[in-house]
Protein backbone atom coordinates (compact mmCIF):
# COMPACT_ATOMS: atom_id res chain seq x y z
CA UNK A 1 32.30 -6.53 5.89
CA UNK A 2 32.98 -6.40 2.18
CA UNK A 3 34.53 -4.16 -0.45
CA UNK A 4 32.78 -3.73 -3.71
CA UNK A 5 34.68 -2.89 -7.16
CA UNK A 6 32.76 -1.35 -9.92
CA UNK A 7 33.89 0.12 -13.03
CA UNK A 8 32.33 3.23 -13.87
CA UNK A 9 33.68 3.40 -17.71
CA UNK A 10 36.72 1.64 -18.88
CA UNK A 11 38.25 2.93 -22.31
CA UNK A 12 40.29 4.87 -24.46
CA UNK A 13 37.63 7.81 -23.22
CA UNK A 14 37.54 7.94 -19.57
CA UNK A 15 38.83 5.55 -16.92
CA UNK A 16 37.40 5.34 -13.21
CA UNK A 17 36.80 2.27 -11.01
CA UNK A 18 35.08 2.74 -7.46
CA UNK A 19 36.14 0.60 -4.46
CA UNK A 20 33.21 0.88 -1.59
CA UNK A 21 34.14 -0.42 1.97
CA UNK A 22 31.57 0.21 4.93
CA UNK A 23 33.87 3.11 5.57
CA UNK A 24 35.36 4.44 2.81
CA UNK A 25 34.60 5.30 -0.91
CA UNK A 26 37.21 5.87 -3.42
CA UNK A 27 38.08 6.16 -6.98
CA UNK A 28 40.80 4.75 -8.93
CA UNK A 29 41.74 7.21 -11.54
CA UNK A 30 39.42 10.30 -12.71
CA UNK A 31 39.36 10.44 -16.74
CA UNK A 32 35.92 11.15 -16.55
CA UNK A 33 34.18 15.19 -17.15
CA UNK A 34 32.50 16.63 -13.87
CA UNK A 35 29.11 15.65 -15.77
CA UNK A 36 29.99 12.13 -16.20
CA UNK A 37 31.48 11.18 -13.38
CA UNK A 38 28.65 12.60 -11.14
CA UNK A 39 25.98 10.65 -14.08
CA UNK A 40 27.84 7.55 -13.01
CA UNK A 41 28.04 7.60 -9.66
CA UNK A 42 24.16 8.30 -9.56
CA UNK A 43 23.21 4.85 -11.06
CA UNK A 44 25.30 3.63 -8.00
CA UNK A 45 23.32 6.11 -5.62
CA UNK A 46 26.25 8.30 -4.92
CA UNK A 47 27.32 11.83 -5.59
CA UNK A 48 30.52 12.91 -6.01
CA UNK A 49 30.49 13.99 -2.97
CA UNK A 50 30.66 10.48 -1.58
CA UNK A 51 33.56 10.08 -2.34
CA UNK A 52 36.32 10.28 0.23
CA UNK A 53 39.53 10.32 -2.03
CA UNK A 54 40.81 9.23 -5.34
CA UNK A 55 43.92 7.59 -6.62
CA UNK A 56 45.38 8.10 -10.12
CA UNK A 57 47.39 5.70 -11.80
CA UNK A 58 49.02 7.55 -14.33
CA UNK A 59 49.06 10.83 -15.99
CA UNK A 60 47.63 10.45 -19.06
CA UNK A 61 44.35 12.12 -19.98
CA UNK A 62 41.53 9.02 -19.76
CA UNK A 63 43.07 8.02 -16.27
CA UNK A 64 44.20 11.65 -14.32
CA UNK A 65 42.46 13.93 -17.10
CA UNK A 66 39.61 14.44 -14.25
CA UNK A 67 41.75 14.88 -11.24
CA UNK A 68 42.31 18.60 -10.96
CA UNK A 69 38.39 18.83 -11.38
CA UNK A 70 37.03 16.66 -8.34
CA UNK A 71 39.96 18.82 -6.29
CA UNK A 72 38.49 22.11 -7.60
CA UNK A 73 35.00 21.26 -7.71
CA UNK A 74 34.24 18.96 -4.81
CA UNK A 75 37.36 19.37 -2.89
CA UNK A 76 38.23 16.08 -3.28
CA UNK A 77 41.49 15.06 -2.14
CA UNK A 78 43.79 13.30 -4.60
CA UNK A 79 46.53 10.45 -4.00
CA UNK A 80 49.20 10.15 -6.88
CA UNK A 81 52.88 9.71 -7.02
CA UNK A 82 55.20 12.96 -7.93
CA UNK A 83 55.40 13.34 -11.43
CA UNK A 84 51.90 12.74 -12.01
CA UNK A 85 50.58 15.37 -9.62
CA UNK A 86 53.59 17.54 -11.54
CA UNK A 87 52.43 16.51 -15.15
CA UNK A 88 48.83 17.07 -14.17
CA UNK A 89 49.34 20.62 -12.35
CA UNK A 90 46.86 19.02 -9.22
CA UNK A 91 46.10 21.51 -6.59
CA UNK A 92 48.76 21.32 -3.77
CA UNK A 93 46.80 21.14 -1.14
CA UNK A 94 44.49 18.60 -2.05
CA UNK A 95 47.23 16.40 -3.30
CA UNK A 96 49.07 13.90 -1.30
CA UNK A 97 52.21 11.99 -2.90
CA UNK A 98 52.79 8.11 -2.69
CA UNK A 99 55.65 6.38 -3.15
CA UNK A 100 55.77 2.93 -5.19
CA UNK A 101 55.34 0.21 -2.52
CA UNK A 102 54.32 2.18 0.06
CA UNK A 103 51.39 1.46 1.91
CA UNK A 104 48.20 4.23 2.18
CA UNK A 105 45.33 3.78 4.31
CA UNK A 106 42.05 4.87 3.91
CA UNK A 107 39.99 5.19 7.08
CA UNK A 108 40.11 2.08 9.03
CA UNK A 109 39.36 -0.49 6.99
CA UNK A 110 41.16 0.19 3.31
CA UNK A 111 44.41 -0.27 2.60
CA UNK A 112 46.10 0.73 -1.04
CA UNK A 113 49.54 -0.60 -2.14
CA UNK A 114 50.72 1.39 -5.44
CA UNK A 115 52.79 -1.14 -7.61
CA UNK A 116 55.05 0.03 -10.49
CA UNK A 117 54.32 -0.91 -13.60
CA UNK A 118 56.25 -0.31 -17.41
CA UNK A 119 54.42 2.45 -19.79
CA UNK A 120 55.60 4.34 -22.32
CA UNK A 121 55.85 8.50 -21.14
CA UNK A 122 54.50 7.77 -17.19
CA UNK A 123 55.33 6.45 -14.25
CA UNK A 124 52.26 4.10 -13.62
CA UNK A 125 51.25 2.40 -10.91
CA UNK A 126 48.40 -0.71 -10.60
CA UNK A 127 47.23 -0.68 -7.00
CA UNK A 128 46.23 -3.72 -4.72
CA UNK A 129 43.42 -2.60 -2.52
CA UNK A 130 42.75 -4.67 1.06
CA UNK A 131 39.78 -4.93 3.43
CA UNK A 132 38.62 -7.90 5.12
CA UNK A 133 41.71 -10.32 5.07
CA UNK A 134 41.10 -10.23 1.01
CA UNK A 135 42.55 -8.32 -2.10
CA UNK A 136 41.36 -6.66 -5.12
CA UNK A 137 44.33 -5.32 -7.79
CA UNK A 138 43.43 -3.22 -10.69
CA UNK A 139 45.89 -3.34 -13.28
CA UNK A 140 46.00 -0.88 -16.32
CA UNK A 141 47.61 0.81 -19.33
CA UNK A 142 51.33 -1.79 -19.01
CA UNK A 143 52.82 -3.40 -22.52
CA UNK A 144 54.28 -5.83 -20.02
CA UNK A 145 54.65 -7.11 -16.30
CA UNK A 146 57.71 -7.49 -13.58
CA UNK A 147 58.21 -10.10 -11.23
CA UNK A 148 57.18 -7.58 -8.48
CA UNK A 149 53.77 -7.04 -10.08
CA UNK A 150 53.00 -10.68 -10.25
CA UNK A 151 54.11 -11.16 -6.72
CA UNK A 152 51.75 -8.76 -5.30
CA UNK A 153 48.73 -9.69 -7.41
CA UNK A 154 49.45 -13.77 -7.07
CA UNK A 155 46.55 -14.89 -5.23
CA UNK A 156 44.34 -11.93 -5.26
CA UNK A 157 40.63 -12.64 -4.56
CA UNK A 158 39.94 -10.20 -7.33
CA UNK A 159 41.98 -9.24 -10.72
CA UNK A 160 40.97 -6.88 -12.82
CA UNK A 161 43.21 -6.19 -16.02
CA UNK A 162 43.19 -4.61 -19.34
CA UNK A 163 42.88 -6.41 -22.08
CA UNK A 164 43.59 -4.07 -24.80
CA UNK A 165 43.73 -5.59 -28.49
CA UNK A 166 43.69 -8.77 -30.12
CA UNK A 167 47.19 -8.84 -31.49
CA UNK A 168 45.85 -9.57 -35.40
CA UNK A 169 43.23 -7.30 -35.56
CA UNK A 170 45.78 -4.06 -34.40
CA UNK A 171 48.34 -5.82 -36.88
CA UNK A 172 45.86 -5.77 -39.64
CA UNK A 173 43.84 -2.70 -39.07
CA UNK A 174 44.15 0.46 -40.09
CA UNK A 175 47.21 2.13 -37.50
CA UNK A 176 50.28 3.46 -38.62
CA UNK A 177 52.85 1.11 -37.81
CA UNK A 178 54.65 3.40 -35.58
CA UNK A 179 51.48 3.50 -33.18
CA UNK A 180 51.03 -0.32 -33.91
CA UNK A 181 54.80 -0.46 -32.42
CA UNK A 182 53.99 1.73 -29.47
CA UNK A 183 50.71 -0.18 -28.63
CA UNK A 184 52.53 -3.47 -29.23
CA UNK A 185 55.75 -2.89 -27.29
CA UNK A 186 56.88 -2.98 -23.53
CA UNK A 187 55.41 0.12 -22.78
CA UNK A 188 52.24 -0.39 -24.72
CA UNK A 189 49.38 -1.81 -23.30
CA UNK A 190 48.49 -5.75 -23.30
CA UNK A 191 47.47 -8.02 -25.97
CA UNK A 192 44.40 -10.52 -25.12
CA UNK A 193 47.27 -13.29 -25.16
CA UNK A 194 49.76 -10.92 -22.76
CA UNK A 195 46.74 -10.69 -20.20
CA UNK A 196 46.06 -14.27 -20.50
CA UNK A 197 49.22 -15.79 -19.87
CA UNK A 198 50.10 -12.95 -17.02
CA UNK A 199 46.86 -14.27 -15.14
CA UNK A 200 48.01 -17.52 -15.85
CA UNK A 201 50.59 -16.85 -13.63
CA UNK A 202 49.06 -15.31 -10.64
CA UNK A 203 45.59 -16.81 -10.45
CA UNK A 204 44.94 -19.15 -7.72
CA UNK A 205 42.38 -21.32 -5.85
CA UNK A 206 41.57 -17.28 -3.55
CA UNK A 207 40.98 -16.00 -7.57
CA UNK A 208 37.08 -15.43 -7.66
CA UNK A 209 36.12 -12.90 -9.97
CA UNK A 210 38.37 -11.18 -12.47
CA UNK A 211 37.18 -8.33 -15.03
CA UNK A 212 39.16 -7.39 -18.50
CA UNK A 213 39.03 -3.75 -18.96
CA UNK A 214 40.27 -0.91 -21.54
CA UNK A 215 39.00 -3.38 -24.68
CA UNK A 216 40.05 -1.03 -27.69
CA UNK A 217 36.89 -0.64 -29.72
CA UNK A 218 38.85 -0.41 -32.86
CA UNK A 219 41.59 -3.19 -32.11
CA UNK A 220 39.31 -6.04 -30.11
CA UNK A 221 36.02 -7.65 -28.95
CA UNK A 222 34.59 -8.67 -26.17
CA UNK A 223 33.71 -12.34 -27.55
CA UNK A 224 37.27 -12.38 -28.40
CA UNK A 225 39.27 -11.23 -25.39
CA UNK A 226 37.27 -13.23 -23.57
CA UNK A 227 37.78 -16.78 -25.12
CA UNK A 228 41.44 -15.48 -25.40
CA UNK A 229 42.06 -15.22 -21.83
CA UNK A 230 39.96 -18.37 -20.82
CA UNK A 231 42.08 -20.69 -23.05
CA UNK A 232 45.09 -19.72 -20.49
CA UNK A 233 43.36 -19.82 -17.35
CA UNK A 234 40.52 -22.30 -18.10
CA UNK A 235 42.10 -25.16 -16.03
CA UNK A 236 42.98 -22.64 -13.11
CA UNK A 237 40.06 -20.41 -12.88
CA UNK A 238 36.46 -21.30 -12.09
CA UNK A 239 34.94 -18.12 -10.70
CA UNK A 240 33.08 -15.47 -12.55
CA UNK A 241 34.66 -13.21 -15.53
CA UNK A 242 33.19 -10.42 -16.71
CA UNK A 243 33.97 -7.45 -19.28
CA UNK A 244 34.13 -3.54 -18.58
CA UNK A 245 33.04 -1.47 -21.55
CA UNK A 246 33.24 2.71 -21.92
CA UNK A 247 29.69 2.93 -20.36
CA UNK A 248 29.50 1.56 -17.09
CA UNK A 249 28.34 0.96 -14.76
CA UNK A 250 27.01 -2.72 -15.33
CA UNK A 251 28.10 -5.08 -12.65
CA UNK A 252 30.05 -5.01 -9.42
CA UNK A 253 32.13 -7.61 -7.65
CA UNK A 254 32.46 -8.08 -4.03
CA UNK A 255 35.41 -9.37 -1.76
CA UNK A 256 35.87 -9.23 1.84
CA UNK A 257 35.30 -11.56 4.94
CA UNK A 258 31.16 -12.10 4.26
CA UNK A 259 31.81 -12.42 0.52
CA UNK A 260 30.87 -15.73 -0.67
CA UNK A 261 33.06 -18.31 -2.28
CA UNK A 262 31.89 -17.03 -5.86
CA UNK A 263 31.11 -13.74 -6.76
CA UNK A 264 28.30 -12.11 -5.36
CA UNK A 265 25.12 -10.92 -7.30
CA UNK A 266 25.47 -7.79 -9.27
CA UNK A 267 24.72 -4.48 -6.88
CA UNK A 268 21.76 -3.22 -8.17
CA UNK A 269 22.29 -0.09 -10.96
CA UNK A 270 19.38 2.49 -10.10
């Protein structure tokens, strides 16, 4: 039995990361149109359709923008905590609330944990997804981290994490330096350096795979969030490391009790 985690499109324009189990499929977060998110679930195989619920980090548009849609075009049901299903008007009786640190389960073999996390205008949440004795956490849109976050994601099998901006490229680019301040501070999002010194922190021998996600296009680079993050966690992390861009799908990874020590081959994109 294993779960596999695959980006769909990570970005400032659209946000959605599918966890597959033998029996369950869901999303995390929706900022995708109806047209996309259907266009990237069929390189996977899938319709929406598929899918058996989705859970939305945050309000803002290129996480939840997508969530009343599924609900009123596929009768999806929808997992978020109260103010998001408030600031995204979600349809009532598709919508079930969460509470931070409560568990939800997802047929019988998923399990979701909701984790605050600090952002500017939201009340975000990563989640840390079981199945199989393992666990996956998917971390996004946070200018900083809590003791609580890097208690539940020490030792995770799988990390993924944006990695937002190279701290001298925002600082010397073109931004106002009231939306360099926002991006920069505690509610921001994460520098390359932020991600790798959190993941410093909570990788461990069980760390396998780990993907950075939500690169800004204007503000970073692969290449260089990449070598950022390794200089931290070189001496602690020997599994496989890969980078989400907007267009995904490109590469899955796998955890569960038949995953192998490393990360898996890539599931096939049809």
């Amino acid at each position: 039995m294993t779960m596999t985690i695959t980006h769909l499109g990570t970005g400032s324009r659209g946000n959605s990361t599918l966890l597959e189990t033998p029996r369950a499929k869901v999303l995390i977060d929706q900022g995708f149109s109806g047209t996309q998110l259907a266009k990237r679930l069929a390189r996977l195989q899938l319709t929406p359709e598929d899918i058996d619920c989705v859970f939305i980090t945050h309000h803002h548009g290129d996480h939840g923008g997508g969530a009343k849609l599924v609900q009123t075009k596929w009768n999806i049901p929808v997992l978020a905590n109260e103010r998001t299903a408030l600031e995204l008007d979600l349809v009532p009786e598709l919508t079930t609330h969460f509470e931070a640190l409560d568990l939800v389960r997802v047929g019988e073999d998923l399990a979701v944990l909701p984790v605050p996390v600090p952002h500017a205008g939201s009340d975000n949440v990563a989640f840390v997804a079981s199945h199989g004795g393992e666990r996956a956490a998917i971390i996004t849109d946070l200018g900083s981290w809590t003791d609580e976050l890097i208690a539940h994601v020490r030792g995770c099998e799988h990390i993924s994490i944006e990695s937002n901006y190279d701290h001298n490229k925002l600082m010397h680019g073109p931004y106002p330096y009231s939306l360099k301040d926002r991006i920069s501070g505690r509610g921001g999002h994460l520098s390359n350096q932020q991600t790798g010194e959190f993941l410093a922190e909570v990788c461990t021998e069980q760390t396998r795979s780990i993907t950075l996600t939500h690169l800004s296009e204007k503000n970073n680079a692969p290449h260089i969030a990449e070598s950022t993050v390794l200089y931290y966690i070189d001496e602690i992390f020997t599994g496989d490391l890969r980078i989400s861009a907007q267009n995904g799908p490109d590469f899955s990874h796998y955890i569960g009790q038949e995953a192998t020590e490393t990360t898996a081959p890539n599931k096939p994109l049809k």
